[in-house]
Protein backbone atom coordinates (compact mmCIF):
# COMPACT_ATOMS: atom_id res chain seq x y z
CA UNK A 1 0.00 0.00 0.00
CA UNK A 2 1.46 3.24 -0.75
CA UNK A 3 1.10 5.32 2.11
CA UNK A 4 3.00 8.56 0.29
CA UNK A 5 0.00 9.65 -1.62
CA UNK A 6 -2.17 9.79 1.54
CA UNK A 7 -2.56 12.65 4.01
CA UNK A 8 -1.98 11.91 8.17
CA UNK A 9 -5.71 12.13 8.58
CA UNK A 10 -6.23 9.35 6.00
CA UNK A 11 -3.62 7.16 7.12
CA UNK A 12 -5.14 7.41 10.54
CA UNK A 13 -8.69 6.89 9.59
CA UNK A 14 -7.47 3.57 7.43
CA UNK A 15 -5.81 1.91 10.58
CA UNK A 16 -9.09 2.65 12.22
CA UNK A 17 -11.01 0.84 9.70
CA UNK A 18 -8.73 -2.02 9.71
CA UNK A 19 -7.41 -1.53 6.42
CA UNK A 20 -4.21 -1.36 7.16
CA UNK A 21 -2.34 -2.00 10.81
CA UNK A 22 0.07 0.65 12.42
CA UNK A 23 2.77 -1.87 12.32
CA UNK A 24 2.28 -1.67 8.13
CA UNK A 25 2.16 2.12 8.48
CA UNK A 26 6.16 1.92 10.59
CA UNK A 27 7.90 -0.44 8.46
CA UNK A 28 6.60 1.02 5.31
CA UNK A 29 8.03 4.82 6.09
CA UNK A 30 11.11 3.06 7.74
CA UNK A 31 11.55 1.54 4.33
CA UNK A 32 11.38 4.89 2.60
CA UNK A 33 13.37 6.37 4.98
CA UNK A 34 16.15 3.69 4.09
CA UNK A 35 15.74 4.33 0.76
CA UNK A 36 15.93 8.04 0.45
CA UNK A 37 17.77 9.21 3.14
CA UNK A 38 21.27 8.86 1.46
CA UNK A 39 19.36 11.56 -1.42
CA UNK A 40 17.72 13.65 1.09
CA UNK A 41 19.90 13.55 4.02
CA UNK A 42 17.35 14.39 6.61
CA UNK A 43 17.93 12.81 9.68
CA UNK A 44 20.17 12.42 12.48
CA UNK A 45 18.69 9.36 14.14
CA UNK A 46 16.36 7.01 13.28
CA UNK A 47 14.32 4.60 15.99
CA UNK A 48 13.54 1.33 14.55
CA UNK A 49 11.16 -0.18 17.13
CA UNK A 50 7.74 0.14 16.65
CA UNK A 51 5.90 0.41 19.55
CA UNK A 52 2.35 -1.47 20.32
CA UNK A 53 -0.88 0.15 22.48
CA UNK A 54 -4.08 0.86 22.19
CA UNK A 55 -6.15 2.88 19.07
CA UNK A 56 -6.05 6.35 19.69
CA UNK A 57 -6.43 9.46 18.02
CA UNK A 58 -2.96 9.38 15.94
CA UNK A 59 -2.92 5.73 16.35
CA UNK A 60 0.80 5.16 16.46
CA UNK A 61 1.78 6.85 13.16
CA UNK A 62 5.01 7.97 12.66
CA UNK A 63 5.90 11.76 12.97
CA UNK A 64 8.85 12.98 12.51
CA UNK A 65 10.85 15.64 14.99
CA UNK A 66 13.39 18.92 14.41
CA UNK A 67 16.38 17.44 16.55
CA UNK A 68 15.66 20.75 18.52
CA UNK A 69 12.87 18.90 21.16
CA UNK A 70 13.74 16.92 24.39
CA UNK A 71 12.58 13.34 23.83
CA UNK A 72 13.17 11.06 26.69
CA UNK A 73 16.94 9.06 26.33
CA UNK A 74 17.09 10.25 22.70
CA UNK A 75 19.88 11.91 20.90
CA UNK A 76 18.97 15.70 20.93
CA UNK A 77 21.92 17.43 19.20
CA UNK A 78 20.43 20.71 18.01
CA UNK A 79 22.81 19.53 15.10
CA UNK A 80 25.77 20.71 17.28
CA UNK A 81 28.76 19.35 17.83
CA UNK A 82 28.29 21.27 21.75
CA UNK A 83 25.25 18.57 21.91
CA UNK A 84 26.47 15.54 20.65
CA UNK A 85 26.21 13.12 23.08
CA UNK A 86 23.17 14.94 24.96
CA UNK A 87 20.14 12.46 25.86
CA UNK A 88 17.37 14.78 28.17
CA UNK A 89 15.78 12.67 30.58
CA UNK A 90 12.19 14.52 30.18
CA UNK A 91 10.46 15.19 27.13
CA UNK A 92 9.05 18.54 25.95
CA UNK A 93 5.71 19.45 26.57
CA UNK A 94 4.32 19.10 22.73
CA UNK A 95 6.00 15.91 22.79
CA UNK A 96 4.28 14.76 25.85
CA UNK A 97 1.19 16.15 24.22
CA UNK A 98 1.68 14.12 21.26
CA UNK A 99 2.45 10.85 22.71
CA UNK A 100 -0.54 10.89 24.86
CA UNK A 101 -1.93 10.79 21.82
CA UNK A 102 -0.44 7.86 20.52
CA UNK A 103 2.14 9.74 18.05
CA UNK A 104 5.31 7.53 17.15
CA UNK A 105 8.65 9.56 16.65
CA UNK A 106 10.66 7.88 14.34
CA UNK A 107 13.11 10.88 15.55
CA UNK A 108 15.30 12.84 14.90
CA UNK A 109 15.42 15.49 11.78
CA UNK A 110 18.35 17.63 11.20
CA UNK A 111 18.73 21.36 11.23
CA UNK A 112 20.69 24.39 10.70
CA UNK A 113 22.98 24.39 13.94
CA UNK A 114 21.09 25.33 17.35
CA UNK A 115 18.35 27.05 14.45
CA UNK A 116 20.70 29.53 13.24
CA UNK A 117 20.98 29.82 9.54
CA UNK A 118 18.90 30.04 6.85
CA UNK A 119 20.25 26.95 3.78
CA UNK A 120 21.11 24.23 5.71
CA UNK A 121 24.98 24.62 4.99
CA UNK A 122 25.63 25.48 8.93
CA UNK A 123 24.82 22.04 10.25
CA UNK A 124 27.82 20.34 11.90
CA UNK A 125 26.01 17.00 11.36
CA UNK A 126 23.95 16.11 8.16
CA UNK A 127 22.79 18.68 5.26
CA UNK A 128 19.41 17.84 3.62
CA UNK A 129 18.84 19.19 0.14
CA UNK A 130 16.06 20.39 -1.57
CA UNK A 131 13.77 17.02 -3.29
CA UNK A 132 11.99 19.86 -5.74
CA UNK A 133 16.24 20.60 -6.94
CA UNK A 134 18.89 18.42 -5.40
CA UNK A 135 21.41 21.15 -6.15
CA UNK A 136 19.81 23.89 -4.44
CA UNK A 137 18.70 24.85 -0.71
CA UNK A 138 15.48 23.51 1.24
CA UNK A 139 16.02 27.17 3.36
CA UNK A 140 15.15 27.63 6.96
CA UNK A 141 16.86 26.14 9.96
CA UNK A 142 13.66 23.62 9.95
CA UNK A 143 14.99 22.17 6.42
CA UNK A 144 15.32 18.86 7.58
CA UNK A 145 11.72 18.51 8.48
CA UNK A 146 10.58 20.72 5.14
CA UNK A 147 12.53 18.17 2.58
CA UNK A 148 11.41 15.04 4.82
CA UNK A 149 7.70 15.66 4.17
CA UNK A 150 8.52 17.47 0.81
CA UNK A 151 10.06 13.58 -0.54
CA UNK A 152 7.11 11.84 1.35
CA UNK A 153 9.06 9.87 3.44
CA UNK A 154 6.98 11.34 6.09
CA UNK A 155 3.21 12.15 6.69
CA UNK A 156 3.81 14.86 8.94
CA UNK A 157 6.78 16.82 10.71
CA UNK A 158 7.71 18.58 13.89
CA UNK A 159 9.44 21.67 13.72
CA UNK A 160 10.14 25.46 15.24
CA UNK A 161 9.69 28.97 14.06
CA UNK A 162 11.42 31.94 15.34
CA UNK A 163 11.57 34.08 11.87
CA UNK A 164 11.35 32.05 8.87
CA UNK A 165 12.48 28.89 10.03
CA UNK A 166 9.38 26.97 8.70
CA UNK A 167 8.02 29.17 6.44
CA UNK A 168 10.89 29.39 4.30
CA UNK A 169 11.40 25.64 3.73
CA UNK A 170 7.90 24.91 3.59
CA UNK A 171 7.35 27.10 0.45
CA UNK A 172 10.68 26.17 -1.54
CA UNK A 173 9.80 22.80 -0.90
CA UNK A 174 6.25 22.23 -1.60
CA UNK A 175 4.02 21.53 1.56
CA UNK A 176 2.32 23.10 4.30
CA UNK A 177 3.44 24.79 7.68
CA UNK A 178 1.12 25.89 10.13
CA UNK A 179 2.36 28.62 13.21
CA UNK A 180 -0.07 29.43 15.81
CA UNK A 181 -0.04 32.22 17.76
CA UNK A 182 3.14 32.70 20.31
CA UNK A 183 2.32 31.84 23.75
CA UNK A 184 -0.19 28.74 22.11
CA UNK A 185 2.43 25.58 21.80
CA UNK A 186 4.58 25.27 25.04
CA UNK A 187 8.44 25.94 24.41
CA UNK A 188 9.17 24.11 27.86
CA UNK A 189 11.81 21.47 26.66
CA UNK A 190 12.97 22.86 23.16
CA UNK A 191 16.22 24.22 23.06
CA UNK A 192 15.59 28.06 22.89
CA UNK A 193 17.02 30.22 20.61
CA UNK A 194 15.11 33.68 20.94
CA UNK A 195 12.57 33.22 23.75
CA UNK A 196 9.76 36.30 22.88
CA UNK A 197 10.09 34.59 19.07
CA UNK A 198 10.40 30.56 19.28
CA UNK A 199 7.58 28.74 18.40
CA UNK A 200 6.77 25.08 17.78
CA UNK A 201 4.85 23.73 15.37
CA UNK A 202 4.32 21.63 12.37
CA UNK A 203 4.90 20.65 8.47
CA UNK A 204 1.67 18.59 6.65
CA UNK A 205 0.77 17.95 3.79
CA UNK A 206 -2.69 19.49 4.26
CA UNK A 207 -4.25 22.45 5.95
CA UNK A 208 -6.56 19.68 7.87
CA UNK A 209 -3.45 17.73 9.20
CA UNK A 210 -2.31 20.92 10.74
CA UNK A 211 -5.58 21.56 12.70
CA UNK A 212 -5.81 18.07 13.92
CA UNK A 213 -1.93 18.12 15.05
CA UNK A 214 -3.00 21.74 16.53
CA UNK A 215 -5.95 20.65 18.40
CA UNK A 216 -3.56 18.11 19.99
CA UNK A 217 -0.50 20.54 20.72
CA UNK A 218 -1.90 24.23 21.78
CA UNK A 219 -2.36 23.82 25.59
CA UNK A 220 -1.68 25.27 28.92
CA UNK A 221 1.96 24.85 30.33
CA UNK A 222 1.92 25.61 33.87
CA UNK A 223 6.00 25.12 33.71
CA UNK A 224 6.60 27.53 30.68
CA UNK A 225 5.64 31.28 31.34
CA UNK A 226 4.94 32.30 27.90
CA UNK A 227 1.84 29.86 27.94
CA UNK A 228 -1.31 31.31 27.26
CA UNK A 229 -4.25 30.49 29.44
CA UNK A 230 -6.45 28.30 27.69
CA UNK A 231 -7.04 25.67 25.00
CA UNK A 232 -8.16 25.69 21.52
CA UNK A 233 -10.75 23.57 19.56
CA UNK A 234 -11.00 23.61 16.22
CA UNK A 235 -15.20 23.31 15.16
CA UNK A 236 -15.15 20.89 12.60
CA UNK A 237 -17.96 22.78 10.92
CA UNK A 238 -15.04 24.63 9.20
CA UNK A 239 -14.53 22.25 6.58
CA UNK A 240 -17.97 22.40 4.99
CA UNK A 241 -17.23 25.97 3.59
CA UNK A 242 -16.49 26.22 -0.06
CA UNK A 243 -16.07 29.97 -0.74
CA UNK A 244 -15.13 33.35 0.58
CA UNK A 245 -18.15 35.85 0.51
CA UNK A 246 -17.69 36.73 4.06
CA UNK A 247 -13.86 37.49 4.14
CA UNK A 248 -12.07 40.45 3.76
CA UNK A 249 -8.07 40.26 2.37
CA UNK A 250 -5.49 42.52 2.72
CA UNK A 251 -2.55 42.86 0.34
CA UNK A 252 0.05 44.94 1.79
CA UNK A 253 2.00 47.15 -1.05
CA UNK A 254 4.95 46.97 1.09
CA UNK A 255 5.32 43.40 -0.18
CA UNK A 256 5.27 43.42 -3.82
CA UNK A 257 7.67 46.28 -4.45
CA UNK A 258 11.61 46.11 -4.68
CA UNK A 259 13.23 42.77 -3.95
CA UNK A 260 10.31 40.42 -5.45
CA UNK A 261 11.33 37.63 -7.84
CA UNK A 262 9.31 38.40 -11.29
CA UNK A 263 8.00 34.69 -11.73
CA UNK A 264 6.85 34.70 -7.94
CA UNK A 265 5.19 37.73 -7.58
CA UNK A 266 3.13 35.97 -11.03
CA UNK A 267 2.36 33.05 -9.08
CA UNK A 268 1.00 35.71 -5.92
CA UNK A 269 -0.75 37.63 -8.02
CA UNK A 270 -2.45 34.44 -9.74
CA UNK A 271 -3.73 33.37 -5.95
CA UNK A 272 -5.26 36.29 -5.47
CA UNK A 273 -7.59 36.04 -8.39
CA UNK A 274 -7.74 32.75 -7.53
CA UNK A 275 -9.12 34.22 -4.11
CA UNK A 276 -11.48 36.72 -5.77
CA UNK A 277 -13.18 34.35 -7.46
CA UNK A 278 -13.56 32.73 -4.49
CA UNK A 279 -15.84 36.37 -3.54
CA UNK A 280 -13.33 36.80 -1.48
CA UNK A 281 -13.18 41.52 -0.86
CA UNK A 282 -9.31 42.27 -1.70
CA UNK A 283 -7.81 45.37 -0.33
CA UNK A 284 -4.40 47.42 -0.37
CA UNK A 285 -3.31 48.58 2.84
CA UNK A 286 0.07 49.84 4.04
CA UNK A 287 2.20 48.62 6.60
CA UNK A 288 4.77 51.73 7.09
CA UNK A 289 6.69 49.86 10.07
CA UNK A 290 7.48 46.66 7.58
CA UNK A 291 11.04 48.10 6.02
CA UNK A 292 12.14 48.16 9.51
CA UNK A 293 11.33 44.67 10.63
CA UNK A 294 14.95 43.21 9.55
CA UNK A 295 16.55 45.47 11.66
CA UNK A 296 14.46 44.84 14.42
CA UNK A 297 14.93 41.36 13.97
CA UNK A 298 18.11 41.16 13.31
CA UNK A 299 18.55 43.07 17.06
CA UNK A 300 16.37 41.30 19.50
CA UNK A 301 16.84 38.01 17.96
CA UNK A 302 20.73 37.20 18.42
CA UNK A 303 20.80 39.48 21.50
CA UNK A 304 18.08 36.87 23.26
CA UNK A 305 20.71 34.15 21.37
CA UNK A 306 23.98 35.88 23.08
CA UNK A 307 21.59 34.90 26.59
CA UNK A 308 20.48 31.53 25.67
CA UNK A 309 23.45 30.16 24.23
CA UNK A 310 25.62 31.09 27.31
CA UNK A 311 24.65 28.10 29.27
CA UNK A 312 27.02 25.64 26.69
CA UNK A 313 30.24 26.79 28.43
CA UNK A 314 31.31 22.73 28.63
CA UNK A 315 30.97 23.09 32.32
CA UNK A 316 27.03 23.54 32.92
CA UNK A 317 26.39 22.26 29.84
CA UNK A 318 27.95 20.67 26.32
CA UNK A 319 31.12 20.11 24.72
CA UNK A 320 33.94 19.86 26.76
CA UNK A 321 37.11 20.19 25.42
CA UNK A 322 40.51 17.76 25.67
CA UNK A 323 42.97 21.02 24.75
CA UNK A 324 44.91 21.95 27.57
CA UNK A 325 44.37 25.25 29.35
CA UNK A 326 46.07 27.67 31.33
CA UNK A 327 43.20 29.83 32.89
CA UNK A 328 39.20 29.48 32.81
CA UNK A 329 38.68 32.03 29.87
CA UNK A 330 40.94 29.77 27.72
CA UNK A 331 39.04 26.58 28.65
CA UNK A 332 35.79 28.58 27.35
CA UNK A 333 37.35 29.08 24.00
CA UNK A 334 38.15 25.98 23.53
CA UNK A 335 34.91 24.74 24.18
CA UNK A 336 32.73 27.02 22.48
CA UNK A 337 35.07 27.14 19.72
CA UNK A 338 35.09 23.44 19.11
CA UNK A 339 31.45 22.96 19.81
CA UNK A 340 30.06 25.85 17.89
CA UNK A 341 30.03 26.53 14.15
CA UNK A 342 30.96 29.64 12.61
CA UNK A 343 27.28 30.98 12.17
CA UNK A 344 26.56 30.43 15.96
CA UNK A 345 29.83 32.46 16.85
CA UNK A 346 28.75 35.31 14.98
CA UNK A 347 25.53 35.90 16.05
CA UNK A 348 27.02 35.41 19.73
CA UNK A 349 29.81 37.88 19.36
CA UNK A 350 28.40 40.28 17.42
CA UNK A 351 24.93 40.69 19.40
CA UNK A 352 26.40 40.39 23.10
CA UNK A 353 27.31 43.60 21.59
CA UNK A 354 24.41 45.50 21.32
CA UNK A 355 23.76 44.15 25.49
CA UNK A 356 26.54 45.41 26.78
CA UNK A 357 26.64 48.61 28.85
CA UNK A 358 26.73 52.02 26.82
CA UNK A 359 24.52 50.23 23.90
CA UNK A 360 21.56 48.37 25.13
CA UNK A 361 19.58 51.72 25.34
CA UNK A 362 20.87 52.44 21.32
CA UNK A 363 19.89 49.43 19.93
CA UNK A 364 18.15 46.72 22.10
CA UNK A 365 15.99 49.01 23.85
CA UNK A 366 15.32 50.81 20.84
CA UNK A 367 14.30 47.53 18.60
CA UNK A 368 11.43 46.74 20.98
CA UNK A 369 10.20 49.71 20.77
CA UNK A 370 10.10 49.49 17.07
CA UNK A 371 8.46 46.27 17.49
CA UNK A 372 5.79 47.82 19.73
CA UNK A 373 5.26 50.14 16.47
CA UNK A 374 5.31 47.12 14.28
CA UNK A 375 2.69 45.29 16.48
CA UNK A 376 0.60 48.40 16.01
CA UNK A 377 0.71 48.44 12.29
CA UNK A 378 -1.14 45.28 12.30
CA UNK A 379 -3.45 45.38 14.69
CA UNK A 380 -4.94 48.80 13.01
CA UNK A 381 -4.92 46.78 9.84
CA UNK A 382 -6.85 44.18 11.10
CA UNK A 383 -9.01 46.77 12.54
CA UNK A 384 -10.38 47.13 8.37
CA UNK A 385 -10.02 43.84 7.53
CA UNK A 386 -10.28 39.69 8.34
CA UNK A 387 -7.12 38.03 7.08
CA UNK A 388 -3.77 39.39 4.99
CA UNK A 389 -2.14 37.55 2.14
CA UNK A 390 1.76 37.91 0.82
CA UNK A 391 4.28 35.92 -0.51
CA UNK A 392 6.47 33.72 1.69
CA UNK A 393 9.58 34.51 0.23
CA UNK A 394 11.04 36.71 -2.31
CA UNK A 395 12.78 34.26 -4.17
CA UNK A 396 12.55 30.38 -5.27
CA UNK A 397 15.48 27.69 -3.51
CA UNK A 398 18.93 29.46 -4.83
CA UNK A 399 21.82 27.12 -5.67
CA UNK A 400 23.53 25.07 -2.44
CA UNK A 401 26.30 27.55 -1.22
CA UNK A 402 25.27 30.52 -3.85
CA UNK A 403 24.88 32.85 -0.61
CA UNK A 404 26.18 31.24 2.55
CA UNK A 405 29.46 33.78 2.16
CA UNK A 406 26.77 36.68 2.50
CA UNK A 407 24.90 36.23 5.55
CA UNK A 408 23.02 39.49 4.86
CA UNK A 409 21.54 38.93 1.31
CA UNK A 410 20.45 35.83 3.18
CA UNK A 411 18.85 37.41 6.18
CA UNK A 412 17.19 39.88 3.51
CA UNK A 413 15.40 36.96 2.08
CA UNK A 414 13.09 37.00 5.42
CA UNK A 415 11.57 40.31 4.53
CA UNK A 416 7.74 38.35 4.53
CA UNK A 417 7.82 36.63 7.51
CA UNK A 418 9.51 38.21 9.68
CA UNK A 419 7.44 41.29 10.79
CA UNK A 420 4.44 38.60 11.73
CA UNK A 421 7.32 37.16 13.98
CA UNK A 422 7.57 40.06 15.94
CA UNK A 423 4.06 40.49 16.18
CA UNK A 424 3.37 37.20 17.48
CA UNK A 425 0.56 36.60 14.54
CA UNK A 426 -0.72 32.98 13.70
CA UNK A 427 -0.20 31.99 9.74
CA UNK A 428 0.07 29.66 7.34
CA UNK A 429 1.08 28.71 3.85
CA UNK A 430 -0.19 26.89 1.00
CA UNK A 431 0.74 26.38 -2.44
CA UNK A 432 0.63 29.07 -5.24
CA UNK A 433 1.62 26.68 -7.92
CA UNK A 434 5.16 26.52 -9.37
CA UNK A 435 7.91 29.02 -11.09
CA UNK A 436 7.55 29.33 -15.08
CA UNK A 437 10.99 31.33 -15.49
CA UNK A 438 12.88 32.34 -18.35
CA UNK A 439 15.97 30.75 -16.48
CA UNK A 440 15.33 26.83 -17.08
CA UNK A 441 16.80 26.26 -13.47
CA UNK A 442 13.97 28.07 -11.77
CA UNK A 443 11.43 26.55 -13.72
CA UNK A 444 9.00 24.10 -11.67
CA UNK A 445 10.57 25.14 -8.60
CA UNK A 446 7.84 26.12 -5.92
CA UNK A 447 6.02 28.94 -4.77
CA UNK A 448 3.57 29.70 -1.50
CA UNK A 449 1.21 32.17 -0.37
CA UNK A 450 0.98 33.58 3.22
CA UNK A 451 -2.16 33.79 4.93
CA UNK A 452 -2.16 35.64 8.01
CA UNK A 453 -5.03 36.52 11.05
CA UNK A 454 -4.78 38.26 14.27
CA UNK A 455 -3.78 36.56 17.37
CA UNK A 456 -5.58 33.44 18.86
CA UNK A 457 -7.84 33.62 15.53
CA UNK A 458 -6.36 30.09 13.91
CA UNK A 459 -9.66 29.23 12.95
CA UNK A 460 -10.43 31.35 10.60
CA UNK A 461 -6.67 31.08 9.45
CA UNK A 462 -7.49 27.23 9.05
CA UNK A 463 -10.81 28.04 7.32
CA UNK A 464 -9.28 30.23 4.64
CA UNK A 465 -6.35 28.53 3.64
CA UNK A 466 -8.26 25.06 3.53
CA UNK A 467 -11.12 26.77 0.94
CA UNK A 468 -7.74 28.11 -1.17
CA UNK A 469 -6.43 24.83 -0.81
CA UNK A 470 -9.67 22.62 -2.42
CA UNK A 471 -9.96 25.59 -5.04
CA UNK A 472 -6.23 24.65 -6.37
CA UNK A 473 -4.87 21.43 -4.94
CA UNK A 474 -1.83 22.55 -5.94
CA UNK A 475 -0.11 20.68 -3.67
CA UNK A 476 -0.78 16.90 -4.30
CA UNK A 477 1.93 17.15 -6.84
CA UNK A 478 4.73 15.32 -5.93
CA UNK A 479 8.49 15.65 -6.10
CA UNK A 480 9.50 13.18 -9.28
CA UNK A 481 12.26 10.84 -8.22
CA UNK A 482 10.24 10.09 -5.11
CA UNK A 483 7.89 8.87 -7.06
CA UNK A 484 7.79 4.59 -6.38
């Protein structure tokens, strides 16, 4: 039976009508996984026991899981050599959430080291490539998870967001990511990277998957102090709508001027005719605050990295060196510079920086206040209308190693996603189709378009996107040479 063509919600509801058996379900993605792996490069550790228990609501199938989340015993590396022989003894709270739920973690998915990085290349362990172009870049530190469900050798995938980290790799490789609102998922037990910006959640390959993994996930944390207060239910009702008379869309200008790839802002501008036929009302707003969002960003993010990160010393935690040493600060070096790649050390250096005394009141204090600003550009937008579309990045995948000497152009690629970072909005992306470039290397490459609500409104986010979604089905199309 081939389990590849068939979403997580039908591969669920088959075990439950004895059609199939869960231990069918394992051993045939284990297979795939042995198969493809060596092409795709995806994962750090594999479990090959399948585990037996009662019918529940995810009935044992596999998902897979960023090597970023504490799993009991298991390898959790954050793809670093600082973590490389780390086993928690507790799992995270979405994992516990999961599992009560009968999820099997055929673990672990690589990354971009500790999440930092945008094209895979600064993994000290494996480095997945993209299935839609094996020469060019998944994108996102959640690439691993992106090309895993991107090759179907997995129905579903585990992941974070801080800035991009999902989105990215979701679009340039062809299925669906899904990021609530911050404060909805637990962060207790994944290793942080940015604490106000972290988020976990998940890679499908359907807008319904992600509810159903959502309504499992979003939940109160009494041990994490971001948690928000209450619990989520998506109403089923939901999925009977088939158009959109009663929404109102907002296309921000700011969006779809300089920096745009030609043959994706075609593909955008085809979904939203696509959505107006739908009766969907489209409107052009501004969002003044966007051109500083990078800045922002590119501020509070590695300063709340400098602060996290400062824990792997080799002494509390990590990596310790077998160099000799003469005093404690050279001991340090030596650990952090043989457990940490060259993309951690620079956002580490360069952004303990703007904490230190004489420039936290230039710079960090003065990037959350620009965030305040940026929070209040959307929430007078939303004020006009229900939901805001956009690209999800500029470009398609560039080449493997095109950019990874010019961290900036990289981190200027992010220009989409990252102001709804900062303003702690739920979204979601779903395919726009594919690239028909002039260039012959861009062509059939993929494209995604952004939907985007106010906070703690992920219903109507689901709603949207999953009307878009039956109006196209763009993305049932399937990567070639995983085609078996």
């Amino acid at each position: 039976m081939s389990f590849k063509d068939l979403s997580l919600i039908e591969i669920i509801e088959k075990i439950k009508r004895k059609e199939t058996t869960r231990e069918e379900v394992f051993d045939y993605f284990l297979k795939r996984i042995e198969k493809y792996d060596d092409k795709v490069n995806c994962f750090n550790f594999v479990n090959k026991e399948w585990l037996n228990t009662s019918d529940w609501l995810l009935s044992w199938v596999p998902v897979w899981v960023k090597d970023i989340f504490c799993e009991t015993w298991v390898p959790t590396t954050c793809s670093s050599n600082m973590l490389k022989d780390f086993k928690p003894p507790y799992n995270s709270t979405v994992i516990e959430n999961l599992s009560k739920e009968w999820m099997s973690s055929i673990w672990k998915v690589t990354m971009d080291e500790f999440a930092m990085g945008s094209t895979n290349e600064t993994s000290a362990l494996k480095k997945a490539i993209n299935p839609w172009g094996t020469n060019r870049i998944p994108w996102g530190s959640s690439w691993g998870s992106a090309a895993a469900v991107a090759a179907w050798i997995v129905p579903a995938a585990l992941w974070t967001d801080t800035g991009w980290s999902i989105r990215q790799p979701a679009s340039m490789c062809n299925v669906v990511w899904f990021k609530p609102s911050y404060g909805k998922n637990s962060r207790y037990g994944v290793m942080a990277m940015s604490s106000s910006l972290d988020c976990p959640w998940t890679l499908t390959k359907t807008v319904k998957d992600s509810a159903l993994l959502y309504d499992i996930m979003n939940w109160y944390d009494e041990k994490e102090s971001t948690s928000l207060p209450w619990k989520d239910k998506i109403d089923d009702k939901i999925w009977e709508t088939k158009d959109l008379k009663w929404v109102k869309i907002w296309v921000p200008k700011e969006y779809f001027e300089e920096g745009l790839d030609i043959w994706v802002k075609q593909r955008i501008d085809e979904a939203i005719e696509k959505l107006k036929e739908l009766w969907a009302e489209i409107k052009e707003i501004s969002l003044p605050m966007t051109k500083y969002a990078i800045s922002t960003y590119y501020i509070i993010m590695p300063a709340e990295v400098s602060t996290n990160l400062s824990r792997y010393d080799g002494i509390r935690f990590g990596h310790n060196s077998e160099k000799p040493y003469g005093s404690m600060d050279e001991l340090f070096i030596n650990n952090r510079t043989e457990g940490f790649w060259a993309e951690v050390q620079r956002r580490i250096v360069l952004w303990s920086y703007v904490l230190s005394a004489g420039f936290y009141d230039a710079y960090y204090k003065k990037a959350t206040q620009i965030r305040t600003l940026i929070i209040e550009d959307f929430n007078k937008a939303f004020e006009e209308v229900d939901v805001i579309v956009s690209p999800v990045s500029p470009n398609v995948a560039w080449k493997s190693w095109e950019k990874i000497d010019d961290p900036v152009k990289m981190y200027l690629s992010d220009a989409y996603t990252i102001p709804a970072s900062l303003a702690w909005l739920p979204g979601i992306s779903v395919p726009a189709w594919f690239a028909e470039s002039e260039d012959e290397e861009k062509e059939n490459l993929p494209v995604w378009v952004q939907f985007l609500t106010p906070r703690m409104q992920e219903q109507k986010l689901f709603e949207v996107s999953y009307v878009y979604e039956q109006a196209t089905k763009f993305a049932e199309k399937q990567a070639p040479w995983f085609d078996d």
